[in-house]
N, C-alpha and C. Protein backbone atom coordinates (compact mmCIF):
# COMPACT_ATOMS: atom_id res chain seq x y z
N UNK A 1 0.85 -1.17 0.00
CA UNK A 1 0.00 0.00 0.00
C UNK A 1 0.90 1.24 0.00
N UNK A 2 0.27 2.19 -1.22
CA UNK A 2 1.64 3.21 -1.06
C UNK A 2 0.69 4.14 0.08
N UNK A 3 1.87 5.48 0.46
CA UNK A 3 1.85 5.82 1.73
C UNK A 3 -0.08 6.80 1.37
N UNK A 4 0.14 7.44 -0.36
CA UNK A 4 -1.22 8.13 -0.68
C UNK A 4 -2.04 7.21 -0.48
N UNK A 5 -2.12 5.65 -0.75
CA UNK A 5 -3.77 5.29 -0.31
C UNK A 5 -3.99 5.39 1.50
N UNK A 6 -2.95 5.09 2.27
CA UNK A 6 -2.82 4.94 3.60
C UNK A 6 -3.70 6.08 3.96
N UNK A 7 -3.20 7.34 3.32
CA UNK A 7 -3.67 8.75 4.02
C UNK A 7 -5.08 8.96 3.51
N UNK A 8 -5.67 8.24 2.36
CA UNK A 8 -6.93 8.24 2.22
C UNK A 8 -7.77 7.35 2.89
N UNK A 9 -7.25 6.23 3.30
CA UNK A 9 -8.32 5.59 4.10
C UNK A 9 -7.80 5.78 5.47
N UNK A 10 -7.28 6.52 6.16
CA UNK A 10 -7.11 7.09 7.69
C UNK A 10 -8.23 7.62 7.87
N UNK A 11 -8.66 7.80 9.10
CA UNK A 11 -9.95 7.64 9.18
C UNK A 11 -9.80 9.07 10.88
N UNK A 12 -10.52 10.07 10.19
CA UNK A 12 -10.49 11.42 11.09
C UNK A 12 -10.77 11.10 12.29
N UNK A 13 -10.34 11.51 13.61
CA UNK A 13 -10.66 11.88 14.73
C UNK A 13 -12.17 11.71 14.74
N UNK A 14 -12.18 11.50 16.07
CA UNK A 14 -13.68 11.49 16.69
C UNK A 14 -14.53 12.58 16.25
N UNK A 15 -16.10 13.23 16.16
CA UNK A 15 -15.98 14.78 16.83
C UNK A 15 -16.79 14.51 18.16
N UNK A 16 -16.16 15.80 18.62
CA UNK A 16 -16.45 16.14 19.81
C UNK A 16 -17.71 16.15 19.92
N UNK A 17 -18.52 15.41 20.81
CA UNK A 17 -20.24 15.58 21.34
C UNK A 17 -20.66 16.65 21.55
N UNK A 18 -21.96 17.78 21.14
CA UNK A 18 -22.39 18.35 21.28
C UNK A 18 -23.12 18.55 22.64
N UNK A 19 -22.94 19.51 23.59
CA UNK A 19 -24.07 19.91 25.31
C UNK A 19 -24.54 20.49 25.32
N UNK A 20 -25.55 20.15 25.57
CA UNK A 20 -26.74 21.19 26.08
C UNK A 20 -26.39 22.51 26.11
N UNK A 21 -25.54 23.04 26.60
CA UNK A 21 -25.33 24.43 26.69
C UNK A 21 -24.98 24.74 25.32
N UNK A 22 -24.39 24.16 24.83
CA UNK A 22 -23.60 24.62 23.73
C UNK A 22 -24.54 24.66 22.23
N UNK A 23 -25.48 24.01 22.55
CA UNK A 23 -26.61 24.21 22.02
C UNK A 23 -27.79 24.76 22.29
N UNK A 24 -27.76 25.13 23.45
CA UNK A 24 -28.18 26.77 23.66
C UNK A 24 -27.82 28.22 23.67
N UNK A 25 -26.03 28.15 23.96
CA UNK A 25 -25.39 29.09 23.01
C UNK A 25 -25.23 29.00 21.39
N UNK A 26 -25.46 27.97 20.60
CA UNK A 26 -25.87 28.38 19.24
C UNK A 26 -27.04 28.62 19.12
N UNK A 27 -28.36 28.06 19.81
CA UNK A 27 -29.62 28.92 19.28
C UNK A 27 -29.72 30.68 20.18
N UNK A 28 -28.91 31.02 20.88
CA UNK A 28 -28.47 32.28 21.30
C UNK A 28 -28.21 33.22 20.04
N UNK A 29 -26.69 32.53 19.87
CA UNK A 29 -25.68 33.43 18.57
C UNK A 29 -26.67 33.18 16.70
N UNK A 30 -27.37 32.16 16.89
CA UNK A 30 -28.42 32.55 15.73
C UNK A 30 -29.48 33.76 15.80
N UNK A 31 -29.83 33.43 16.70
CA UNK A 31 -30.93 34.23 17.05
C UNK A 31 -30.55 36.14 16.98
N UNK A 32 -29.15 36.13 17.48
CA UNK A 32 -28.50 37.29 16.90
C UNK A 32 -28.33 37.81 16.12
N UNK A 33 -27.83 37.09 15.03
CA UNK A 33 -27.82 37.44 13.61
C UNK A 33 -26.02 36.97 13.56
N UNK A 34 -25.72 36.51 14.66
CA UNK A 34 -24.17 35.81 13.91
C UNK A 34 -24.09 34.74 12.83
N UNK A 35 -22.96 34.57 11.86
CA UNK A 35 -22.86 33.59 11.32
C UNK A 35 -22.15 32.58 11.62
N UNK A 36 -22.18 31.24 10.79
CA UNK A 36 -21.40 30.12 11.02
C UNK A 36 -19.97 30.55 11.26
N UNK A 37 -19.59 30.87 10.78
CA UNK A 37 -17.93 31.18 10.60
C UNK A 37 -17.70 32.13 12.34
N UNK A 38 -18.11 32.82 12.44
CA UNK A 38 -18.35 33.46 14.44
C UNK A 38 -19.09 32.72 15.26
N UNK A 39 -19.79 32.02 15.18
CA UNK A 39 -20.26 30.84 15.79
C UNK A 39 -19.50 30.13 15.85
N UNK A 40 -18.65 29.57 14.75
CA UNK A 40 -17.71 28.79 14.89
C UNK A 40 -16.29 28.70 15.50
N UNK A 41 -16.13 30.06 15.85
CA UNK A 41 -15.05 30.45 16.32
C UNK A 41 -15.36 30.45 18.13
N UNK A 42 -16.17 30.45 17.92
CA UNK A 42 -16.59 31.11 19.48
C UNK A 42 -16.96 29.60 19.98
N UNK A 43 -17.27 28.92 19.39
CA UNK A 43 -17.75 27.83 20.03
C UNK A 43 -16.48 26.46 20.39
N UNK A 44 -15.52 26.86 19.52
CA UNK A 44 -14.32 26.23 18.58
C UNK A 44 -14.58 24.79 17.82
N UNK A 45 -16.11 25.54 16.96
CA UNK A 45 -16.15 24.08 15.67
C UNK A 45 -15.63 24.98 14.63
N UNK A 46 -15.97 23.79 13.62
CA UNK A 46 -16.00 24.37 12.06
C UNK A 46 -17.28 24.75 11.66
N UNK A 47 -17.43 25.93 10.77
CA UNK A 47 -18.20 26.17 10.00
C UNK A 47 -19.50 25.39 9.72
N UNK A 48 -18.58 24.11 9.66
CA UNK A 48 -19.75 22.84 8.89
C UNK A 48 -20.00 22.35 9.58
N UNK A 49 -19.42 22.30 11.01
CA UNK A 49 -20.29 21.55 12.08
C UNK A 49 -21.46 22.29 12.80
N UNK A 50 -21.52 23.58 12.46
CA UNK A 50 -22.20 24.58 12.61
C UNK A 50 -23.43 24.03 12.16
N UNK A 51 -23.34 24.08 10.70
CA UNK A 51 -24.39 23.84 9.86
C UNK A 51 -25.17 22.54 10.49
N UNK A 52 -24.26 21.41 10.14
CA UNK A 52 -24.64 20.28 10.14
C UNK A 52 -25.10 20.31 11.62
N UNK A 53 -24.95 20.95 12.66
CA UNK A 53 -25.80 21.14 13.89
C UNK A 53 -27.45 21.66 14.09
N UNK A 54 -27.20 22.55 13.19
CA UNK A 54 -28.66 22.90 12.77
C UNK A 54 -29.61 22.50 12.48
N UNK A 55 -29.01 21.89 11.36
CA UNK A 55 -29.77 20.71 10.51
C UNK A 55 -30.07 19.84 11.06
N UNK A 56 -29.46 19.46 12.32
CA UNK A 56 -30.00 17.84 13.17
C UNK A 56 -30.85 18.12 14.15
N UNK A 57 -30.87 19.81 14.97
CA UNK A 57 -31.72 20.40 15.71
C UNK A 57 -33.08 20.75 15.13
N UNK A 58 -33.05 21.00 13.62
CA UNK A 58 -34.32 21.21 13.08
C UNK A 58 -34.72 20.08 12.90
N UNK A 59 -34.59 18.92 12.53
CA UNK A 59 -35.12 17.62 12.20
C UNK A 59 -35.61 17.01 13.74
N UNK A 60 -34.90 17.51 14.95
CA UNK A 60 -35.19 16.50 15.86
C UNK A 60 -36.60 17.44 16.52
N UNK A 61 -36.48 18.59 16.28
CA UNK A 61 -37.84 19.92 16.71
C UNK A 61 -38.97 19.32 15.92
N UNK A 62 -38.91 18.90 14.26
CA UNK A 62 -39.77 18.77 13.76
C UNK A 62 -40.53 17.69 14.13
N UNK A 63 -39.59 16.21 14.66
CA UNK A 63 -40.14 15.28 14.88
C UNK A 63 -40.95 15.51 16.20
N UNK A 64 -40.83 16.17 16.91
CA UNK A 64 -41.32 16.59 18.14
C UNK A 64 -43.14 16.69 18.16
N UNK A 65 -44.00 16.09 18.53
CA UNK A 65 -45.34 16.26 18.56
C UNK A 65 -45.37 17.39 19.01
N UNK A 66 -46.60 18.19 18.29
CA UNK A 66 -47.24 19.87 18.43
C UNK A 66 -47.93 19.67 19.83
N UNK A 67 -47.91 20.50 20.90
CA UNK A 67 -48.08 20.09 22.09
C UNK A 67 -49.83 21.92 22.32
């Protein structure tokens, strides 16, 4: 195996679990009008974990019965 396939199938770090708080400081810094990229800094994700946080908070709200 040359060393380029090695580094393609290495396989990234964990990510870090998302808390409660920290998902109430992003629906905070949305609610502001910050973006991913200052959210992301402040929180210390990426951009895209930003996103892709969102996206799993809106899907799990939606599944939520209307009370």
């Amino acid at each position: 195996m040359s060393v380029r396939e090695a580094e393609m199938i290495e396989q990234k770090p964990a990510a870090r679990r998302w808390t409660d708080m920290e998902d109430n400081l992003l629906h905070e810094m949305l609610n502001a009008g910050l973006t991913a990229e200052e959210i992301g800094k402040r929180l210390a994700r990426t951009p895209i974990a930003i996103y892709s946080r969102v996206q799993h908070l809106d899907k799990k709200r939606r599944k939520r019965p209307a009370s």
